[in-house]
C-alpha atoms as a PDB file:
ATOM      1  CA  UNK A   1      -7.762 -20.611   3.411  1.00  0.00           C
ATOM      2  CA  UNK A   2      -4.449 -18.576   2.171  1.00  0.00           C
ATOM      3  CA  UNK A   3      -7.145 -15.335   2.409  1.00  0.00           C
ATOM      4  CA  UNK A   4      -8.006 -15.994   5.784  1.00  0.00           C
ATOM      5  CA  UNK A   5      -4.369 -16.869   6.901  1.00  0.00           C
ATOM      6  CA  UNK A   6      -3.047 -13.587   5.208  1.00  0.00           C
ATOM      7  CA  UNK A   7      -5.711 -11.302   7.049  1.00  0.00           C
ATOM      8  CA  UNK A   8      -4.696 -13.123  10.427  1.00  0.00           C
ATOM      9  CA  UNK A   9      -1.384 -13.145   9.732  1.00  0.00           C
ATOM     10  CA  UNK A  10      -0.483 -10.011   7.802  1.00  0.00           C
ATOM     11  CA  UNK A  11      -3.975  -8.057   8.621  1.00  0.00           C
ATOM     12  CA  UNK A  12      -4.288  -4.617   6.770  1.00  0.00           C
ATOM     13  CA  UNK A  13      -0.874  -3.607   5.884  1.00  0.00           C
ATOM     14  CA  UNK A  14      -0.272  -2.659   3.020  1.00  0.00           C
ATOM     15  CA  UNK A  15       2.911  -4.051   0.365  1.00  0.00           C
ATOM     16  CA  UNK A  16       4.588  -0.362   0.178  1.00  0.00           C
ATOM     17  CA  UNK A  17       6.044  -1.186   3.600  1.00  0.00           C
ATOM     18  CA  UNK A  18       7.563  -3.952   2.632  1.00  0.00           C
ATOM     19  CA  UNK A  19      10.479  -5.162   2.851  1.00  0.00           C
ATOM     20  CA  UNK A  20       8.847  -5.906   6.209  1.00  0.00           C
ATOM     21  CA  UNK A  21      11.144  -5.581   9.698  1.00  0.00           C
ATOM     22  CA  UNK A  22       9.101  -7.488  12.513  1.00  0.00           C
ATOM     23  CA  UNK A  23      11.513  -6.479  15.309  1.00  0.00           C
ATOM     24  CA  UNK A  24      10.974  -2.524  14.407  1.00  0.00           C
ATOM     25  CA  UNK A  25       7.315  -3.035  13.948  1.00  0.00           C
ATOM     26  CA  UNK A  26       6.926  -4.815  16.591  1.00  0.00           C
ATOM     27  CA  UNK A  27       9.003  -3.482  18.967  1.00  0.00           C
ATOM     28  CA  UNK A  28       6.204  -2.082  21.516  1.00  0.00           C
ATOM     29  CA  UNK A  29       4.051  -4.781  21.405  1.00  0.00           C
ATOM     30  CA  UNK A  30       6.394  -6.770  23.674  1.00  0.00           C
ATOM     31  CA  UNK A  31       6.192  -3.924  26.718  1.00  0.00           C
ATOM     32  CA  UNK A  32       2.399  -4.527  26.599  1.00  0.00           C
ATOM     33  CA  UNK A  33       1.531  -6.934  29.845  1.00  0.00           C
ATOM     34  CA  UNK A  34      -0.892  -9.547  30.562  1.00  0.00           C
ATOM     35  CA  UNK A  35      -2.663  -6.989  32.739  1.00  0.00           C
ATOM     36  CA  UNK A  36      -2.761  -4.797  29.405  1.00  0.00           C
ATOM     37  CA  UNK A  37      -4.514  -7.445  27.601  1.00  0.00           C
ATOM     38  CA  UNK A  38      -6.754  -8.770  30.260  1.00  0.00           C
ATOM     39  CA  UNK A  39      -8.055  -5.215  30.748  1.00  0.00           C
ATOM     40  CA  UNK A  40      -8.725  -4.994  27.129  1.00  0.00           C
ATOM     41  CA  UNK A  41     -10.498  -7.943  26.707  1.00  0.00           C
ATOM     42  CA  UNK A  42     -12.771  -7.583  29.803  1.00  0.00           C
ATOM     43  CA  UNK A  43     -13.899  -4.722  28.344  1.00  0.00           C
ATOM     44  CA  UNK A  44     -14.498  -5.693  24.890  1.00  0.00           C
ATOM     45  CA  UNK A  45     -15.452  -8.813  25.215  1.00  0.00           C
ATOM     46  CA  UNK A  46     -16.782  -9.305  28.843  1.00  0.00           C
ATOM     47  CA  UNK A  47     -18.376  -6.468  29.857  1.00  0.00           C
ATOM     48  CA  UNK A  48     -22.022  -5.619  29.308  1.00  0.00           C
ATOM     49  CA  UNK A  49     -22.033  -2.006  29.046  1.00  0.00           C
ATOM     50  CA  UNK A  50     -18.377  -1.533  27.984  1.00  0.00           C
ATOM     51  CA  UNK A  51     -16.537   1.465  29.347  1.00  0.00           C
ATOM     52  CA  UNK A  52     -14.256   1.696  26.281  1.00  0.00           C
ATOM     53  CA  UNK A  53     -12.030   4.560  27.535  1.00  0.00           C
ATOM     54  CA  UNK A  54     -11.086   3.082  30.377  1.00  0.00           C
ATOM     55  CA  UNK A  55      -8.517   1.097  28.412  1.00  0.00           C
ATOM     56  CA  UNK A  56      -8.035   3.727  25.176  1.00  0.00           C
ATOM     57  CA  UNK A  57      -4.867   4.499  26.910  1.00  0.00           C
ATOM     58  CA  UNK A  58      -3.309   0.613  26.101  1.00  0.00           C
ATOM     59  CA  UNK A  59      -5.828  -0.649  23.421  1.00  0.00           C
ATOM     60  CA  UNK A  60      -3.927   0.082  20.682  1.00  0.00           C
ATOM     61  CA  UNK A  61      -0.535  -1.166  21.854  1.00  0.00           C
ATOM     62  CA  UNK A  62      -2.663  -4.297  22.923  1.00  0.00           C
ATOM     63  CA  UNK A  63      -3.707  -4.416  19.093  1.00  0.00           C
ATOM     64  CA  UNK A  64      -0.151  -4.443  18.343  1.00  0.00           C
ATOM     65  CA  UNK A  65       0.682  -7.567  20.477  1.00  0.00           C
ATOM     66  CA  UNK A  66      -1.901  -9.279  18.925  1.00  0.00           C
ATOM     67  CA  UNK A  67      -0.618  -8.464  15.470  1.00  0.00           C
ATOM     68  CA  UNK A  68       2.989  -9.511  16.745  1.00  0.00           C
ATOM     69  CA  UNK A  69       1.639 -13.072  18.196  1.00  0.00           C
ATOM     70  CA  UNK A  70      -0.055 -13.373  15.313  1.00  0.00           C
ATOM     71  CA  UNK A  71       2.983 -13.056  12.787  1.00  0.00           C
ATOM     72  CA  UNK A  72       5.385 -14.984  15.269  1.00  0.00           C
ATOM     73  CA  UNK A  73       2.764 -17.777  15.380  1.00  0.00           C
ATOM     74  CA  UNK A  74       3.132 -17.868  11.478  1.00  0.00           C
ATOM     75  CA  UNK A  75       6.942 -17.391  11.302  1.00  0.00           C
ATOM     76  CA  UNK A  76       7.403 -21.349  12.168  1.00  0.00           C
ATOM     77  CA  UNK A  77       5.345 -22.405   9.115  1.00  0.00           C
ATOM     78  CA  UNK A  78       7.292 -19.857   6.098  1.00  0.00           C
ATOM     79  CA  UNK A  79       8.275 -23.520   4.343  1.00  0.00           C
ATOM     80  CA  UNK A  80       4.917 -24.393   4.169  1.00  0.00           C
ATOM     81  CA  UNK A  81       4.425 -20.931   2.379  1.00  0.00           C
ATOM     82  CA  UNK A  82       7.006 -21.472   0.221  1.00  0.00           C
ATOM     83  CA  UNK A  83       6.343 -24.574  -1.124  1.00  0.00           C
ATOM     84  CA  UNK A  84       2.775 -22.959  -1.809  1.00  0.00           C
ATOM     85  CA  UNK A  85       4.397 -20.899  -4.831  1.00  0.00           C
ATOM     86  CA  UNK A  86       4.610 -24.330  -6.840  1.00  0.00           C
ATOM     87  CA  UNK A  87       1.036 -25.156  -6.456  1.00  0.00           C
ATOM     88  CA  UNK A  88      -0.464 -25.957 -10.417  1.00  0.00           C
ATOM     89  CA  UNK A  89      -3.227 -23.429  -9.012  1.00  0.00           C
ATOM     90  CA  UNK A  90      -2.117 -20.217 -10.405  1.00  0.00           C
ATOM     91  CA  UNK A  91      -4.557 -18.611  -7.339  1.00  0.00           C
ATOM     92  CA  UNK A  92      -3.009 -20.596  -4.679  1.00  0.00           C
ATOM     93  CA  UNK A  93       0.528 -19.711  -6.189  1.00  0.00           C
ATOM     94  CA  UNK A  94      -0.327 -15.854  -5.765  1.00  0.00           C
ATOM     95  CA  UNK A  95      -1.921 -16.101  -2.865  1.00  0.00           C
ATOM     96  CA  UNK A  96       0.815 -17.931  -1.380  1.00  0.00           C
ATOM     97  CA  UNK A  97       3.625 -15.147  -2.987  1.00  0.00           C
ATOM     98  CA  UNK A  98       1.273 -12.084  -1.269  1.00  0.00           C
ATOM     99  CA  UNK A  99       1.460 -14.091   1.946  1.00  0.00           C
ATOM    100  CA  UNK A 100       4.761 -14.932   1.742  1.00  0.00           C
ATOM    101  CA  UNK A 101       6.966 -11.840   0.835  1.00  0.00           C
ATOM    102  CA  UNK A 102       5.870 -10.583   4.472  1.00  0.00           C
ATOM    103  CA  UNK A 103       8.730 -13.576   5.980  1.00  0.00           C
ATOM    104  CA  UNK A 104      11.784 -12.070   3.599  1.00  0.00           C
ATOM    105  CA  UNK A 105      13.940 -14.569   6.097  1.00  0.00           C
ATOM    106  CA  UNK A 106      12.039 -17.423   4.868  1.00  0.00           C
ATOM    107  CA  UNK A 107      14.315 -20.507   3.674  1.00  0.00           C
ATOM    108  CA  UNK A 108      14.462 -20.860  -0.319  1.00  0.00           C
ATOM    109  CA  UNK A 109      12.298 -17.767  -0.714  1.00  0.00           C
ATOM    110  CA  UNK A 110      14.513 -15.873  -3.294  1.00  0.00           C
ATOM    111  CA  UNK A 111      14.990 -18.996  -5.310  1.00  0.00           C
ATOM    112  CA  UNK A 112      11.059 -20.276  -5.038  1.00  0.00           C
ATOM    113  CA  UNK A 113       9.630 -16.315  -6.220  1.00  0.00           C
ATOM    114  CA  UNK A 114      12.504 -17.090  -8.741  1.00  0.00           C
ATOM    115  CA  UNK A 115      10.904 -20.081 -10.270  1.00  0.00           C
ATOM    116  CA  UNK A 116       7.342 -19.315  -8.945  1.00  0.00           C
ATOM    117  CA  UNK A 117       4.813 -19.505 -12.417  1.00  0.00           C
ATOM    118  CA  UNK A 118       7.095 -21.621 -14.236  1.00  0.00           C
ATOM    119  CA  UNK A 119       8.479 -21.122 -18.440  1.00  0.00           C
ATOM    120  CA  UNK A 120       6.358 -18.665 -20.102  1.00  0.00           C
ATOM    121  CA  UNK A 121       4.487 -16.948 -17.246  1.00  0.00           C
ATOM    122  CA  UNK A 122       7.161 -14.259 -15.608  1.00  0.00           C
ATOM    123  CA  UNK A 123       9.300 -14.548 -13.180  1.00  0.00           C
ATOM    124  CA  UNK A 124      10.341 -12.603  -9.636  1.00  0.00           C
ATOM    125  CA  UNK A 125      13.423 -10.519  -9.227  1.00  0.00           C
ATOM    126  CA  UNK A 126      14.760  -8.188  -6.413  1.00  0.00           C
ATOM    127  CA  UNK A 127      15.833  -4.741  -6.858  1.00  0.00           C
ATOM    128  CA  UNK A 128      17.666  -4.037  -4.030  1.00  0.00           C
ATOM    129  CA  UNK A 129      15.218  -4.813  -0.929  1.00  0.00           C
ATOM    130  CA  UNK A 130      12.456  -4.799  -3.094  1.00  0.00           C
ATOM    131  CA  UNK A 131      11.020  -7.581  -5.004  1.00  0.00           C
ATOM    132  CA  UNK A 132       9.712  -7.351  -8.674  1.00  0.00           C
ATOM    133  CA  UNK A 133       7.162  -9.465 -10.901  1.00  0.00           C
ATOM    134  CA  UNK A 134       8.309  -8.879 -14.631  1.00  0.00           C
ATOM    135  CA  UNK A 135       5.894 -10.543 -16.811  1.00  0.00           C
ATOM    136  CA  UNK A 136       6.904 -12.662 -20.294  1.00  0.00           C
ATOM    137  CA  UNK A 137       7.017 -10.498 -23.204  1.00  0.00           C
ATOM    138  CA  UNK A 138       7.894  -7.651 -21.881  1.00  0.00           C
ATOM    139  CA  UNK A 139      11.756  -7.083 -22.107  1.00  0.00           C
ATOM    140  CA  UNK A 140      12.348 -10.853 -22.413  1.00  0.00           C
ATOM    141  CA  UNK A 141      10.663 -14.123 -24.644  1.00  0.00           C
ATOM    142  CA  UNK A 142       8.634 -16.554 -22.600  1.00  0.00           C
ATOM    143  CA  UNK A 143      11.382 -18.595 -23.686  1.00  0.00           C
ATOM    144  CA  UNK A 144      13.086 -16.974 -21.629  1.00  0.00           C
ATOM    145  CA  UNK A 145      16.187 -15.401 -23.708  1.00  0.00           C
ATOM    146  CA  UNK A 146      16.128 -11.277 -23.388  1.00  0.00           C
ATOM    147  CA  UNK A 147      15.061  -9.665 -26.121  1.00  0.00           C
ATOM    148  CA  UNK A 148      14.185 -12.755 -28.322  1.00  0.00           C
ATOM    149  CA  UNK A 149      10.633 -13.926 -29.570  1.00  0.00           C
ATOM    150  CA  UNK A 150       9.649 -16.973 -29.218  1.00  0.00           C
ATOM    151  CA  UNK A 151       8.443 -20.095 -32.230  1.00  0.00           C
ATOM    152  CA  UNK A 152       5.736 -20.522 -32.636  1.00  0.00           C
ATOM    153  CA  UNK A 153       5.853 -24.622 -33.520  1.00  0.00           C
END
């Protein structure tokens, strides 16, 4: 489900343009009109011998509206995405972080990426906008303590 949400929701951009800025992105989509759309989808969708450049002028900013309505619709739901990085399923925890670093406005991100994996496993930290995965063991014990090994009991 998270796979299929993230390709609706986030689609095929890529995490080097995060941190993510939805009113820049999306900024054109909202001069696209209904007659834009309608056009769009009569002819890819309605038509039986589609006359695709008839709407190539507007097709892609109609692309972009869809993107943006599909993000907005998702924006309502970022505590349900948070609460995701706790999941006991490591999968559903990543999935969930991937999914979620798109909504940097999100309530209780920073301090759920923070705790996200739990003692032993790594932890999230920002750099600036950025944010960072640093795994146990490197630089710092899974106990947590920089620079210290951990017993072994």
């Amino acid at each position: 489900m998270l796979r299929v949400l993230h390709a609706v929701v986030i689609g095929d951009a890529r995490d080097d343009e995060l941190p993510f800025d939805p009113v820049r992105a999306f900024a054109e989509a909202d001069r696209v009109g209904a007659a834009d759309v309608a056009a769009v989808v009569r002819v890819l969708f309605e038509e039986e011998d589609p006359d695709i450049e008839s709407v190539a002028d507007v097709a892609d900013a109609v692309a972009l509206r869809w993107a943006a309505d599909a993000y907005r619709a998702a924006e309502p739901h970022t505590a349900a995405f948070v609460s995701w990085l706790h999941d006991p399923d490591p999968a559903v925890a990543a999935l969930a972080a991937a999914l979620v670093v798109w909504f940097s406005n999100a309530p209780g991100l920073a301090e759920a990426l923070a705790e996200a994996g739990g003692p032993g496993h790594g932890r999230w930290g920002r750099r600036g906008r950025r944010w960072w995965w640093r795994r146990a063991g490197v630089g710092e014990s899974r106990a947590g303590a920089p620079g210290r090994a951990a017993r072994q009991p």
